[in-house]
PDB file of N, CA and C in Angstrom:
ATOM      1  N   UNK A   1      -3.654 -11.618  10.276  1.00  0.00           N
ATOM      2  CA  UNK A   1      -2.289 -11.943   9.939  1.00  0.00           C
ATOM      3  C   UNK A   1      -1.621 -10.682   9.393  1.00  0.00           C
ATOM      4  N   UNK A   2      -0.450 -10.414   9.362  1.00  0.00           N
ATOM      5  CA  UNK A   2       0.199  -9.326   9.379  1.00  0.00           C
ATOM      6  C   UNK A   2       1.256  -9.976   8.394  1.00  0.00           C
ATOM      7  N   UNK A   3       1.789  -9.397   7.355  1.00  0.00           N
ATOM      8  CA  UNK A   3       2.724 -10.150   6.610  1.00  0.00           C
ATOM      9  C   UNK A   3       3.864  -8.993   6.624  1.00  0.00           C
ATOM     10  N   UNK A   4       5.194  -9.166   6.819  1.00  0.00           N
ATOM     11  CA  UNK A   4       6.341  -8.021   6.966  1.00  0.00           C
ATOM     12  C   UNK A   4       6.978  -8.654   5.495  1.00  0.00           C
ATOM     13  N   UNK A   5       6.407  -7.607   3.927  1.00  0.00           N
ATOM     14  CA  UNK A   5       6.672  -7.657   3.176  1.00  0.00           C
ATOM     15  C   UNK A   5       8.719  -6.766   2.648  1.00  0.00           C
ATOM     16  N   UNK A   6       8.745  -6.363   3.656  1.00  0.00           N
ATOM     17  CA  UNK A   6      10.593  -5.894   3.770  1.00  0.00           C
ATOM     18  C   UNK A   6      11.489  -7.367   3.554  1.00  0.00           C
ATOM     19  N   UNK A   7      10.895  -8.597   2.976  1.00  0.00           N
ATOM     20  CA  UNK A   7      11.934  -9.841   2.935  1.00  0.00           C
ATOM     21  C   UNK A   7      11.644 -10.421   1.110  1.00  0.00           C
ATOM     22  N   UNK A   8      12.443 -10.667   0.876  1.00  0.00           N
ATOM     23  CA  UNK A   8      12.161 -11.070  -0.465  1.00  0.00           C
ATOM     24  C   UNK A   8      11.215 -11.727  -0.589  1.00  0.00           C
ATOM     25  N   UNK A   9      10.333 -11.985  -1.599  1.00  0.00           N
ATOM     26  CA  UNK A   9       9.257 -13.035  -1.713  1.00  0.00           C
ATOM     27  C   UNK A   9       8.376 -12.628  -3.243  1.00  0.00           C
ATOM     28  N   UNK A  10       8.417 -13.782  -3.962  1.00  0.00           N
ATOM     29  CA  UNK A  10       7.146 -13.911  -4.629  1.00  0.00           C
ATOM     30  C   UNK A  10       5.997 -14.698  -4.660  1.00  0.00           C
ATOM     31  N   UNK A  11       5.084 -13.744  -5.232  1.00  0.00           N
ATOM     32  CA  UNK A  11       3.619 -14.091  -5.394  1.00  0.00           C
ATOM     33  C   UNK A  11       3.181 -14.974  -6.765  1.00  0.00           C
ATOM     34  N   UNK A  12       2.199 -15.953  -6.810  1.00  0.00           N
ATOM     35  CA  UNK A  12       1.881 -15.964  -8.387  1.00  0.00           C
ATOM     36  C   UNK A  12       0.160 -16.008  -7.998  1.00  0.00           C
ATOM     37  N   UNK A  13      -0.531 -15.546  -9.096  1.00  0.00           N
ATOM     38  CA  UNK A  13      -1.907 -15.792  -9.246  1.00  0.00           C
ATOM     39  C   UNK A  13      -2.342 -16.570 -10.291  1.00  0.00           C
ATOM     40  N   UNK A  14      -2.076 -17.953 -10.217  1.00  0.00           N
ATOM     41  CA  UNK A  14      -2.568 -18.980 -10.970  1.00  0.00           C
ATOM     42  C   UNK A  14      -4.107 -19.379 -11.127  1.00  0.00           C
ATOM     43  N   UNK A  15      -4.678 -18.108 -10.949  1.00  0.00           N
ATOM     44  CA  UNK A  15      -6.116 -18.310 -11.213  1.00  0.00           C
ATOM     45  C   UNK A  15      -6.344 -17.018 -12.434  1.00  0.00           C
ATOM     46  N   UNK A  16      -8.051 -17.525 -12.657  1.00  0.00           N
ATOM     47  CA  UNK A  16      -8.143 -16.633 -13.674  1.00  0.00           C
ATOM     48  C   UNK A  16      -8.802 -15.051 -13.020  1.00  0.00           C
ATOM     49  N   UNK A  17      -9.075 -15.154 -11.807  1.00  0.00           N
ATOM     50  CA  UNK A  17      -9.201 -14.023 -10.966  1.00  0.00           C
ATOM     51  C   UNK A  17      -8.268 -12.984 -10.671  1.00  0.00           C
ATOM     52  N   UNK A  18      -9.118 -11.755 -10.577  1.00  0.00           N
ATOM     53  CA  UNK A  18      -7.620 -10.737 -10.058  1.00  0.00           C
ATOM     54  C   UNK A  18      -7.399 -10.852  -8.743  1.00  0.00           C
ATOM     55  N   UNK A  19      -6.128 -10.259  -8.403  1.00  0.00           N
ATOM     56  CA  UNK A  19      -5.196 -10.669  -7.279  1.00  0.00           C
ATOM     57  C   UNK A  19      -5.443  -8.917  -6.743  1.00  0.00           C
ATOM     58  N   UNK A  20      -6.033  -8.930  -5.510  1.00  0.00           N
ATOM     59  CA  UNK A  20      -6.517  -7.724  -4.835  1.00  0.00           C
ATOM     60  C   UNK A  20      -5.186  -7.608  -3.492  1.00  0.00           C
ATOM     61  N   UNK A  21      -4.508  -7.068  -3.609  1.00  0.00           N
ATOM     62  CA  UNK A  21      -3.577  -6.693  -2.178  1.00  0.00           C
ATOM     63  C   UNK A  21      -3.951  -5.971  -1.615  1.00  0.00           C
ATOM     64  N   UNK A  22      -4.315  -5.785  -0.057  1.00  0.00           N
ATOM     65  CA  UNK A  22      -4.820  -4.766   0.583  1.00  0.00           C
ATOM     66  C   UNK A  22      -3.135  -3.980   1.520  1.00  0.00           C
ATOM     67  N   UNK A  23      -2.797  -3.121   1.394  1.00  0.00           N
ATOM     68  CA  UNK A  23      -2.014  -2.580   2.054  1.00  0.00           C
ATOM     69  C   UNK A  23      -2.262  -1.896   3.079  1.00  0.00           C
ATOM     70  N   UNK A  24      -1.860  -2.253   4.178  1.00  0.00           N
ATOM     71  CA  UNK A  24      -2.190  -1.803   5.759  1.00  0.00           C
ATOM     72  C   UNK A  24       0.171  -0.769   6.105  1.00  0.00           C
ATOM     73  N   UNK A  25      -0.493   0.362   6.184  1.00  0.00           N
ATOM     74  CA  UNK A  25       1.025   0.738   6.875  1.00  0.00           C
ATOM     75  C   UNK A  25       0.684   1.195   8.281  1.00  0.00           C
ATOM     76  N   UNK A  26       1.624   0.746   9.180  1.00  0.00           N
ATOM     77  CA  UNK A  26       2.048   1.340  10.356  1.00  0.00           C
ATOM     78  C   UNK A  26       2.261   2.150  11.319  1.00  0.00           C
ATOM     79  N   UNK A  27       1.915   3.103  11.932  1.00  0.00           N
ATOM     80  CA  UNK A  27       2.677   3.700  12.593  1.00  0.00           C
ATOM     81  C   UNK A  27       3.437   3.489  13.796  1.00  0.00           C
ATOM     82  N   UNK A  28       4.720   3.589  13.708  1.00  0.00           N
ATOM     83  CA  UNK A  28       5.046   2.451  14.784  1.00  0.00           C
ATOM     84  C   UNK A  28       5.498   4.316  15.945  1.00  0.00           C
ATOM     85  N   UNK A  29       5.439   3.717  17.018  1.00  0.00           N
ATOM     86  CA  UNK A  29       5.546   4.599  18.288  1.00  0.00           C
ATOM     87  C   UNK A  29       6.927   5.111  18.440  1.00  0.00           C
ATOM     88  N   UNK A  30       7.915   5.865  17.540  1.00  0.00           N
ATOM     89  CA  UNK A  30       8.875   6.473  17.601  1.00  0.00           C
ATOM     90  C   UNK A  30       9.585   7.482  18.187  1.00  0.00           C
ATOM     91  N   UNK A  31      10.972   7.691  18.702  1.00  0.00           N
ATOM     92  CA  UNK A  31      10.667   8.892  19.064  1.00  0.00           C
ATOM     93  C   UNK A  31      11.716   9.636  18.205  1.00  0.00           C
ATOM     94  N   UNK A  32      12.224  10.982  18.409  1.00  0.00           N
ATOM     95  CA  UNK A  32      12.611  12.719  17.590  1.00  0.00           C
ATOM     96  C   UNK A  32      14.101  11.365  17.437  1.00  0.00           C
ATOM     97  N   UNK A  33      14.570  11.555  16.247  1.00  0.00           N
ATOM     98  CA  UNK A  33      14.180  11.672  14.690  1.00  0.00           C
ATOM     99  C   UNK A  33      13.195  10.590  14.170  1.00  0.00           C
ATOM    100  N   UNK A  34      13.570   9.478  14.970  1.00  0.00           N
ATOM    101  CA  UNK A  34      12.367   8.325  14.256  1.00  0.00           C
ATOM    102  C   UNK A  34      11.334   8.863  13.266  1.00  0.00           C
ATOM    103  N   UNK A  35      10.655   9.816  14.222  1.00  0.00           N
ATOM    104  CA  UNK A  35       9.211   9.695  14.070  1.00  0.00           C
ATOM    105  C   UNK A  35       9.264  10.851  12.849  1.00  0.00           C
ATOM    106  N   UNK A  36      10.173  11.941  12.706  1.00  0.00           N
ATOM    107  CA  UNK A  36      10.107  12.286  11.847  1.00  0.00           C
ATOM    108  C   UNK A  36      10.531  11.503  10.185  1.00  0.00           C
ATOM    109  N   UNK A  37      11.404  10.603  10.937  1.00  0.00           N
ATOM    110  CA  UNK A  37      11.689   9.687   9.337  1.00  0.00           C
ATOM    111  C   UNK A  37      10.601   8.742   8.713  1.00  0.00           C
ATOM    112  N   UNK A  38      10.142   8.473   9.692  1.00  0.00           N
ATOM    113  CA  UNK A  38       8.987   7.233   9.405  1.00  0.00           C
ATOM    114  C   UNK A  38       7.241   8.272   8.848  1.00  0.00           C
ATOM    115  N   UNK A  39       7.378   9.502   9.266  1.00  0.00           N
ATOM    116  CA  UNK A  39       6.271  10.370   8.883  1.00  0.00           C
ATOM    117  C   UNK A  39       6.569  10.535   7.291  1.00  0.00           C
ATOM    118  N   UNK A  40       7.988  11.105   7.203  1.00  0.00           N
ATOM    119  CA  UNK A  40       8.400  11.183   5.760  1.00  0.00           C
ATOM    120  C   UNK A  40       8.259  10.207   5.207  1.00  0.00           C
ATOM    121  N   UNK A  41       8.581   9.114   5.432  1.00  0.00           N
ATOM    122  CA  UNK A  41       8.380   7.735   4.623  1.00  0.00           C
ATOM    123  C   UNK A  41       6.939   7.314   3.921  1.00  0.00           C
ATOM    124  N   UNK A  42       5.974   7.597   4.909  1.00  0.00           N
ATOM    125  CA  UNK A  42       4.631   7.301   5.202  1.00  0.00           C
ATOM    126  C   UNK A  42       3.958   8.143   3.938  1.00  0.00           C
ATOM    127  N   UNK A  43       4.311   9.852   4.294  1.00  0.00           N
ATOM    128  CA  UNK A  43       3.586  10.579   3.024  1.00  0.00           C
ATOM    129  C   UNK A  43       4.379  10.072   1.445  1.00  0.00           C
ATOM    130  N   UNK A  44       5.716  10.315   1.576  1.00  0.00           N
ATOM    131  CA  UNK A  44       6.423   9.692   0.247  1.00  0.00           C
ATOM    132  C   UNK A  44       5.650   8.517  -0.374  1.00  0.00           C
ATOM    133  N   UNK A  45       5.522   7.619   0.343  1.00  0.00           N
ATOM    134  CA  UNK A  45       3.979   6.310  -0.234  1.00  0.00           C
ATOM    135  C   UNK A  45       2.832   6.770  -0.881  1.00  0.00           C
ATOM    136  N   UNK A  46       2.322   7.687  -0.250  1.00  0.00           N
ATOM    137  CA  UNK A  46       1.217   8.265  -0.483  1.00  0.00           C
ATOM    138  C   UNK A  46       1.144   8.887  -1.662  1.00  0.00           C
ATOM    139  N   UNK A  47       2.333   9.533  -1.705  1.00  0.00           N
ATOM    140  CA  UNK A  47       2.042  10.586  -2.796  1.00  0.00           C
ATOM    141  C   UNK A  47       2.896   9.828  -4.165  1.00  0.00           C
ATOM    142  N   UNK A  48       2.788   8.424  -3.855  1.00  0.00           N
ATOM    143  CA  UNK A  48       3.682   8.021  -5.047  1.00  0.00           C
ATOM    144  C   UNK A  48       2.988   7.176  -6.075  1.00  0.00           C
ATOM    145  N   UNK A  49       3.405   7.323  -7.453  1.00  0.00           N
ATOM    146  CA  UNK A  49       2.296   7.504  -8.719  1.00  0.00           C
ATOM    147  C   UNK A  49       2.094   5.541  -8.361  1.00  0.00           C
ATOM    148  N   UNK A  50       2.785   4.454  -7.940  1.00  0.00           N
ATOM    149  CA  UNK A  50       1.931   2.972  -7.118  1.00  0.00           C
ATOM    150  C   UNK A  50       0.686   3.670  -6.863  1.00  0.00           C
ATOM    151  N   UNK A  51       0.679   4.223  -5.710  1.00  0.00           N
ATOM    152  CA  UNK A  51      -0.263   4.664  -4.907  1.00  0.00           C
ATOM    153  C   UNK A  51      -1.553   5.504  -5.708  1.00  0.00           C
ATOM    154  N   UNK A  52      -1.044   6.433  -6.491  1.00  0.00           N
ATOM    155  CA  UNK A  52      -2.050   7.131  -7.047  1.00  0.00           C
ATOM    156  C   UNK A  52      -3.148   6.496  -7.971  1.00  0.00           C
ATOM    157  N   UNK A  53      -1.982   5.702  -9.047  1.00  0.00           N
ATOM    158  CA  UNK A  53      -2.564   5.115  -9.689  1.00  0.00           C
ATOM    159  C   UNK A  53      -3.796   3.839  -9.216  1.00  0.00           C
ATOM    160  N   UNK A  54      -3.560   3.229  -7.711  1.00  0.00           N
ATOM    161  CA  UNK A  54      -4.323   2.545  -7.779  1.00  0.00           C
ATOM    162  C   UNK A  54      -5.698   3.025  -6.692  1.00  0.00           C
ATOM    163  N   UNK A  55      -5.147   4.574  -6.417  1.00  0.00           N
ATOM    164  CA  UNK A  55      -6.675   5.422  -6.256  1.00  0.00           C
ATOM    165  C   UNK A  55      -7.212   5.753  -7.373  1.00  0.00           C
ATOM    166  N   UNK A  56      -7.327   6.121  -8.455  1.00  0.00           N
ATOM    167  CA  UNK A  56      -7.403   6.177  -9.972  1.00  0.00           C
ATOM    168  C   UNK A  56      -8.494   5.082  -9.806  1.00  0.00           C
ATOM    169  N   UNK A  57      -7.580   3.953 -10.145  1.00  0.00           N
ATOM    170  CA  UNK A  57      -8.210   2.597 -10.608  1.00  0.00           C
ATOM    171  C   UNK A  57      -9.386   2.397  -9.691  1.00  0.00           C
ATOM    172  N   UNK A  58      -8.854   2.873  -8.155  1.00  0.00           N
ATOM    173  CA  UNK A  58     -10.549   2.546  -7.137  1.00  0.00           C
ATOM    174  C   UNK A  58     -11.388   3.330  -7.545  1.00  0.00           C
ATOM    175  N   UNK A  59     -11.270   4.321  -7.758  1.00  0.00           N
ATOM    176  CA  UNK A  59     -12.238   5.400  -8.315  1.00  0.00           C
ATOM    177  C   UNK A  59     -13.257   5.400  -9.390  1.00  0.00           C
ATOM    178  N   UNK A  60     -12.351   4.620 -10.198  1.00  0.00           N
ATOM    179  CA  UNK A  60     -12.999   4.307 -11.487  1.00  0.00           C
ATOM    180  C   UNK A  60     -13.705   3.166 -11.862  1.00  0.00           C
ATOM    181  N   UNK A  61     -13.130   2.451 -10.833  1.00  0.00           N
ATOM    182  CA  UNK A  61     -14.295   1.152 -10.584  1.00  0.00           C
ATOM    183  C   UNK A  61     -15.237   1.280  -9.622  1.00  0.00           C
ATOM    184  N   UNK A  62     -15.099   2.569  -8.654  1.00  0.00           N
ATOM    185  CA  UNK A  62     -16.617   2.901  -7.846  1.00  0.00           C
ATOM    186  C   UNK A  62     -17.787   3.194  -8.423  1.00  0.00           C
ATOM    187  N   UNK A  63     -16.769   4.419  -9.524  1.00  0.00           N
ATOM    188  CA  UNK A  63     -18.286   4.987 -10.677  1.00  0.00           C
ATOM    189  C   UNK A  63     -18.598   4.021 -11.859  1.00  0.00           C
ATOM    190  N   UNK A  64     -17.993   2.851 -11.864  1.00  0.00           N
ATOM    191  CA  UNK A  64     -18.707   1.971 -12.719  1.00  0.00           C
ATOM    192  C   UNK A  64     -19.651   1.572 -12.071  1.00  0.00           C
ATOM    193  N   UNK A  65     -19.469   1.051 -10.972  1.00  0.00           N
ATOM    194  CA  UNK A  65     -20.056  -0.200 -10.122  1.00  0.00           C
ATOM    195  C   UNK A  65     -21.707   0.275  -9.764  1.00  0.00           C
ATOM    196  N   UNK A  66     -21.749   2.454  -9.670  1.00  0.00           N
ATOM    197  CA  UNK A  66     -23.006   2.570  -9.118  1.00  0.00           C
ATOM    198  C   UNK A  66     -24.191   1.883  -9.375  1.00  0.00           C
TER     199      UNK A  66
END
């Protein structure tokens, strides 16, 4: 299933479990400028402290887990 999170919507986690989101992005088959906007878009994600922080957090629960 593929969910196109670009529409309003909330979530609740009414359990006492954590709520794991897996984020899958795209590359969709563009062409000159597309593909240059959607490349920019793509690293801007990447390099953004969402993102970092929850490489951080994987990280730090890998070297617990050994």
């Amino acid at each position: 299933m593929v969910f196109d999170d670009t529409y309003p919507h909330e979530v609740w986690n009414n359990t006492d479990q954590t709520r794991v989101v897996l984020l899958v992005q795209f590359r969709r088959p563009l062409r000159w400028p597309g593909r240059l906007v959607g490349d920019f878009f793509i690293e801007a994600i990447r390099r953004s402290p969402f993102v970092q922080e929850a490489r951080s957090n994987l990280a730090a629960w890998m070297a617990s887990h050994k």
